[in-house]
N, C-alpha and C. Protein backbone atom coordinates (compact mmCIF):
# COMPACT_ATOMS: atom_id res chain seq x y z
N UNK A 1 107.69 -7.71 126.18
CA UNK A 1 107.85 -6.94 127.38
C UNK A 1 106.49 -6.82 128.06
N UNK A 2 106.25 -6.96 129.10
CA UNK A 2 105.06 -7.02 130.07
C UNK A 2 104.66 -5.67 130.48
N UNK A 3 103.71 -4.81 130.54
CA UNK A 3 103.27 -3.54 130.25
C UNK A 3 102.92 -3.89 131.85
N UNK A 4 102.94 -2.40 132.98
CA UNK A 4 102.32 -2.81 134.09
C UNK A 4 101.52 -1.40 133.92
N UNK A 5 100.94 -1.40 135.08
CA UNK A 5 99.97 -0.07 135.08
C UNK A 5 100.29 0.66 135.99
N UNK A 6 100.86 2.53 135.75
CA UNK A 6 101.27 2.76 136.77
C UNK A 6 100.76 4.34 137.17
N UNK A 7 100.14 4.36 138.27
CA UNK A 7 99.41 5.43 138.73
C UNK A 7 100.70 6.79 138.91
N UNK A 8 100.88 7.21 137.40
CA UNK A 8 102.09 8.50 137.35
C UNK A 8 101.50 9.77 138.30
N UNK A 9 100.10 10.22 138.11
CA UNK A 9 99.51 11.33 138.69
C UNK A 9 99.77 10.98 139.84
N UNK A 10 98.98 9.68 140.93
CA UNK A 10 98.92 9.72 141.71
C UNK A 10 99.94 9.33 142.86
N UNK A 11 100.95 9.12 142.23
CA UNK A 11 102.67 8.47 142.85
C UNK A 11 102.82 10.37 143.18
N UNK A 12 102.92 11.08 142.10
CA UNK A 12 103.16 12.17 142.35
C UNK A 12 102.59 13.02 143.15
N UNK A 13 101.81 13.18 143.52
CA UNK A 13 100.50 13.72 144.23
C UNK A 13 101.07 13.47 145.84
N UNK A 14 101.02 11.86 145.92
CA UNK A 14 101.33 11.78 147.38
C UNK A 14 103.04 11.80 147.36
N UNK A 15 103.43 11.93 146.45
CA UNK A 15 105.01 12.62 147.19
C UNK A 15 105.23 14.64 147.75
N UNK A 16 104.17 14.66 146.44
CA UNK A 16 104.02 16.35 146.87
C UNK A 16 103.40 16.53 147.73
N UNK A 17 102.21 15.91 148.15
CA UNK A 17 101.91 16.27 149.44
C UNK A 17 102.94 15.73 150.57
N UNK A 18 103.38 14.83 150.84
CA UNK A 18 104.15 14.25 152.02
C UNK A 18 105.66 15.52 152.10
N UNK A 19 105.98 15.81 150.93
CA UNK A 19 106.84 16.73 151.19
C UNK A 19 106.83 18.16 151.85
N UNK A 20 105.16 18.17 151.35
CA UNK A 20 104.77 19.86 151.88
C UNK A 20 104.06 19.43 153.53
N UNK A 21 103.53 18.40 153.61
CA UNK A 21 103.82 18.44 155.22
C UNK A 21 104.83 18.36 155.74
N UNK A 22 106.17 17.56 155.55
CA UNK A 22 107.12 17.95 155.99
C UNK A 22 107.78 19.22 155.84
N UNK A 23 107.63 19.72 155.14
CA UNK A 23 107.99 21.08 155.41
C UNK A 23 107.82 22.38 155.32
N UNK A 24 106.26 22.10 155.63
CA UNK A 24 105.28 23.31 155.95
C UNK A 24 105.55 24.46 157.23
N UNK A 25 106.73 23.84 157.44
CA UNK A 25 106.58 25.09 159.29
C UNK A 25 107.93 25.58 159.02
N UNK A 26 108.88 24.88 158.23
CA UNK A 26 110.42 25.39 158.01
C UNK A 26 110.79 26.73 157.63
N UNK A 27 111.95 27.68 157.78
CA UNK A 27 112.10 28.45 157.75
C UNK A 27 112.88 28.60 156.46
N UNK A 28 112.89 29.46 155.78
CA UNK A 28 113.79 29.79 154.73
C UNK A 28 115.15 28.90 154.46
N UNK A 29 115.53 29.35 155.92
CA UNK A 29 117.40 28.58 155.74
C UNK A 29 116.80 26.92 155.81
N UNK A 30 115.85 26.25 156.60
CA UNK A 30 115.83 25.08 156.88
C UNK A 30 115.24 24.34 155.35
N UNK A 31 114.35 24.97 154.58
CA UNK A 31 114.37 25.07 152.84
C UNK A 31 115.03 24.51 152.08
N UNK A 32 116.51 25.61 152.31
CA UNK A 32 117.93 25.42 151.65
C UNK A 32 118.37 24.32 152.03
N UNK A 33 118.10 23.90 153.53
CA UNK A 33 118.97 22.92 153.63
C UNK A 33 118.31 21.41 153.47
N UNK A 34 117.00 21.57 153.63
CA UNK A 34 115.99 20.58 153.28
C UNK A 34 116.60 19.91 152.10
N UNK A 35 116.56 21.09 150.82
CA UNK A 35 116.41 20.47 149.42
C UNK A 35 118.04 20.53 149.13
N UNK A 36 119.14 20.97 150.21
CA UNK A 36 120.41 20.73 149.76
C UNK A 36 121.30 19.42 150.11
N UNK A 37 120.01 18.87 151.17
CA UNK A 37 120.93 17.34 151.23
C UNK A 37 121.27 16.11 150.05
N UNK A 38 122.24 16.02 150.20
CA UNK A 38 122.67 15.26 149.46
C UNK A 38 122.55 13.68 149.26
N UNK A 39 122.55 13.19 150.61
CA UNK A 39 122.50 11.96 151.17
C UNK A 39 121.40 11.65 151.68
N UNK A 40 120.33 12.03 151.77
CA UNK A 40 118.56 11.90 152.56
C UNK A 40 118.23 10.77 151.12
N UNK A 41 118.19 9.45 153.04
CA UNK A 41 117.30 8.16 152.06
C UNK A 41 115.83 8.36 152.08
N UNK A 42 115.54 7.71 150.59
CA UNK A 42 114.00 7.83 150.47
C UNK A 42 113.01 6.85 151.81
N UNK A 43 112.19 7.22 152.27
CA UNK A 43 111.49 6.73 153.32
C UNK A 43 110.71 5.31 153.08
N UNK A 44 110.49 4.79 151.54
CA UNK A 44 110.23 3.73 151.29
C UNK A 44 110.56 3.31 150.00
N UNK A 45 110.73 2.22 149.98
CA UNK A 45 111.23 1.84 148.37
C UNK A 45 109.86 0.81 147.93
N UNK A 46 109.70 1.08 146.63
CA UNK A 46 108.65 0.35 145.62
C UNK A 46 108.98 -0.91 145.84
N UNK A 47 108.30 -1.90 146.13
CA UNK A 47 109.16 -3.18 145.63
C UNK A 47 108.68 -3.56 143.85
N UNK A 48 109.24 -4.36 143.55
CA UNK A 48 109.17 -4.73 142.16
C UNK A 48 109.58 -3.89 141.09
N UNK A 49 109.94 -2.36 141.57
CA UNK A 49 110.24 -1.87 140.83
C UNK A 49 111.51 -1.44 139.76
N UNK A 50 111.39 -1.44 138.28
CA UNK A 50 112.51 -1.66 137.67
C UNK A 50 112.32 -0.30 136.36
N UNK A 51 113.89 -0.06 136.28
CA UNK A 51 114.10 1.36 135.70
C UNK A 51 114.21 0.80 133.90
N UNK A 52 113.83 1.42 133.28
CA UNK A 52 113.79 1.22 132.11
C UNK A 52 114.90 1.90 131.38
């Protein structure tokens, strides 16, 4: 199996930030409804990437 190298901290980092600018000005209810969608596509996909 081919080992790749994968920046875990920093994948995470810039999703937490990109999320808290998006929704740094929202209101309580817009929150709820932020984190209650169900169907919200991710804004970019990895290429090469494969689930173990």
């Amino acid at each position: 199996m081919k080992k790749t190298n994968v920046q875990c901290v920093d994948m995470v980092r810039k999703i937490r930030d990109n999320i808290y600018l998006e929704t740094k000005s929202m209101s309580d209810n817009e929150l709820l409804e932020f984190y209650s969608q169900k169907n919200k596509k991710p804004e970019k996909k990895i290429k090469n990437q494969k689930v173990a």
